[in-house]
N, C-alpha and C. Protein backbone atom coordinates (compact mmCIF):
# COMPACT_ATOMS: atom_id res chain seq x y z
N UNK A 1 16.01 -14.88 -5.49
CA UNK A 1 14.90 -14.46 -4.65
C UNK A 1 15.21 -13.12 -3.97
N UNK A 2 16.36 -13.48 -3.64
CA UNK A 2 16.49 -11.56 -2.76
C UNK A 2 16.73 -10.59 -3.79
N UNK A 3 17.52 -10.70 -5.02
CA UNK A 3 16.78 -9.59 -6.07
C UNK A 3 16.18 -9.13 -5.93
N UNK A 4 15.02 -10.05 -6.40
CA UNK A 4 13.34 -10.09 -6.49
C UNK A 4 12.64 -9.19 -5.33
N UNK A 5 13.19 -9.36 -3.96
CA UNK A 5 12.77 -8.72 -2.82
C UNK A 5 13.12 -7.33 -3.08
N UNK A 6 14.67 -7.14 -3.26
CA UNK A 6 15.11 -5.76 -3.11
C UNK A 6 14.34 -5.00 -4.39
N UNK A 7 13.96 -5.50 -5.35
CA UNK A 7 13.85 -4.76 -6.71
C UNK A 7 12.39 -4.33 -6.33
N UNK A 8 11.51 -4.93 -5.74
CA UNK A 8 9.89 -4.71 -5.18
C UNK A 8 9.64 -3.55 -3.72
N UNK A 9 11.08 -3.58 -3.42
CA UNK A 9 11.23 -2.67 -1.90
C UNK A 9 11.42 -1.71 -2.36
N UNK A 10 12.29 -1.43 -3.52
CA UNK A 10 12.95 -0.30 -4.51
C UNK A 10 11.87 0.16 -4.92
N UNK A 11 10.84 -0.55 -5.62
CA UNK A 11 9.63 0.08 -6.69
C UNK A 11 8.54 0.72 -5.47
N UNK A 12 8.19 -0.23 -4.24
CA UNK A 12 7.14 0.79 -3.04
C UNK A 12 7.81 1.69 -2.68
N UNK A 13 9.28 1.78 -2.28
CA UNK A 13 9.29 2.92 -1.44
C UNK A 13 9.86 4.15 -3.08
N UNK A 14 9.63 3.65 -4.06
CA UNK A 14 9.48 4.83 -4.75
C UNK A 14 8.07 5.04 -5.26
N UNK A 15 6.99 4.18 -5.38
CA UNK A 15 5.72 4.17 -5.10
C UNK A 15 5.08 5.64 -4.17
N UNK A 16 5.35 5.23 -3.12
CA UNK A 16 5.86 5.87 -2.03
C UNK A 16 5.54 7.65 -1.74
N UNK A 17 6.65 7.38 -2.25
CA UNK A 17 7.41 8.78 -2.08
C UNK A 17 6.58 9.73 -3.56
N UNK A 18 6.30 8.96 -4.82
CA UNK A 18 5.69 9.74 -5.51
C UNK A 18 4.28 9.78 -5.54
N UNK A 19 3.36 9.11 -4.46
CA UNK A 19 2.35 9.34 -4.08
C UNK A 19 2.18 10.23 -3.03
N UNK A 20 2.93 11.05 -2.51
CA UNK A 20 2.73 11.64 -1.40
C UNK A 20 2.87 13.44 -2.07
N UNK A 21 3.02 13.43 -3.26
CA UNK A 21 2.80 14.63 -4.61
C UNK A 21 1.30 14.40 -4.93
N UNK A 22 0.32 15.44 -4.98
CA UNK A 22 -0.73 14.98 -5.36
C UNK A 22 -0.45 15.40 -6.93
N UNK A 23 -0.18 16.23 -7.34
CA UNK A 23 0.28 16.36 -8.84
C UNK A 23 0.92 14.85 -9.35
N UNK A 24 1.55 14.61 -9.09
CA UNK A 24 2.38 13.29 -9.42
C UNK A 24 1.12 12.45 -9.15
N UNK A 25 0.51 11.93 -8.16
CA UNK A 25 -0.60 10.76 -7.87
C UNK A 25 -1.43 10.88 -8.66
N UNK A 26 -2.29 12.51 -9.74
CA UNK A 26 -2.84 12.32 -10.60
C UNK A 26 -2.14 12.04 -11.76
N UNK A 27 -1.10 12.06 -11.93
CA UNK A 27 -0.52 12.02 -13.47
C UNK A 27 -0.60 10.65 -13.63
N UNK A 28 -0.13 9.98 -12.20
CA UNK A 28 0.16 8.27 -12.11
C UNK A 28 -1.31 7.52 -12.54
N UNK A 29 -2.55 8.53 -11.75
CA UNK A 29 -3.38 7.75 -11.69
C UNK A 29 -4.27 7.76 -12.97
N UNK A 30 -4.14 9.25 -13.94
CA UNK A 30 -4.37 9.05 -15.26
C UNK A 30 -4.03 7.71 -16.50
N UNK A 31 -2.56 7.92 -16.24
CA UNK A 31 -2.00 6.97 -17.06
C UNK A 31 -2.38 5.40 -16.73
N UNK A 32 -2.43 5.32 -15.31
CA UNK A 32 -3.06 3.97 -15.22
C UNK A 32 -4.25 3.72 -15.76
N UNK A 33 -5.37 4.66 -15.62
CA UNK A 33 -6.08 4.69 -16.30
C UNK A 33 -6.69 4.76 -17.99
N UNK A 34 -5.79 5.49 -18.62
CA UNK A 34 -5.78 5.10 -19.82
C UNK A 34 -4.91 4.08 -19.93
N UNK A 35 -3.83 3.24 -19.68
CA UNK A 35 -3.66 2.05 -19.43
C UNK A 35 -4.48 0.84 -19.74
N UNK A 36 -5.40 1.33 -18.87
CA UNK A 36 -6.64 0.04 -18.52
C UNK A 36 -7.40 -0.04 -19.59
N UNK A 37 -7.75 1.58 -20.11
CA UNK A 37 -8.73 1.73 -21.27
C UNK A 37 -7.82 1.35 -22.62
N UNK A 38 -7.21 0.98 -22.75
CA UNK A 38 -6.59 0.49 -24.11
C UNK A 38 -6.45 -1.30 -23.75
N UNK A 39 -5.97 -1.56 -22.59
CA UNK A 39 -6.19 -2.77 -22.81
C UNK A 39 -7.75 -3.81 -22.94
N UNK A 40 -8.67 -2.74 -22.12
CA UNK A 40 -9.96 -3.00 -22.61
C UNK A 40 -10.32 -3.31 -23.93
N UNK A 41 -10.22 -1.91 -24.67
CA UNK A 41 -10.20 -2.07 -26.09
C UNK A 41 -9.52 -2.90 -26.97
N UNK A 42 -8.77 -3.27 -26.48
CA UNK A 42 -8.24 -4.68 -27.44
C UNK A 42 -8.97 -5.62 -27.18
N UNK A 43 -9.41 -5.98 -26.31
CA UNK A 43 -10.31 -7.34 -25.85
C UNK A 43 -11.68 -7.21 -26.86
């Protein structure tokens, strides 16, 4: 369980820190986005 904690504290506060780049927040928020659109398309 505390893994689990530290490994999720690790991923926001690098979350974080690369949202506060707006260059970086669009690159992130592209890819999530085509992300989504491919898993759409399989359905």
């Amino acid at each position: 369980m505390n893994t689990k904690k530290t490994l999720f504290t690790t991923v926001a506060l690098g979350a974080a820190y690369l949202l506060k780049n707006k260059n970086t927040r669009d690159k992130i928020m592209n890819g999530v986005q085509s992300l989504t659109a491919q898993m759409k398309a399989r359905k």
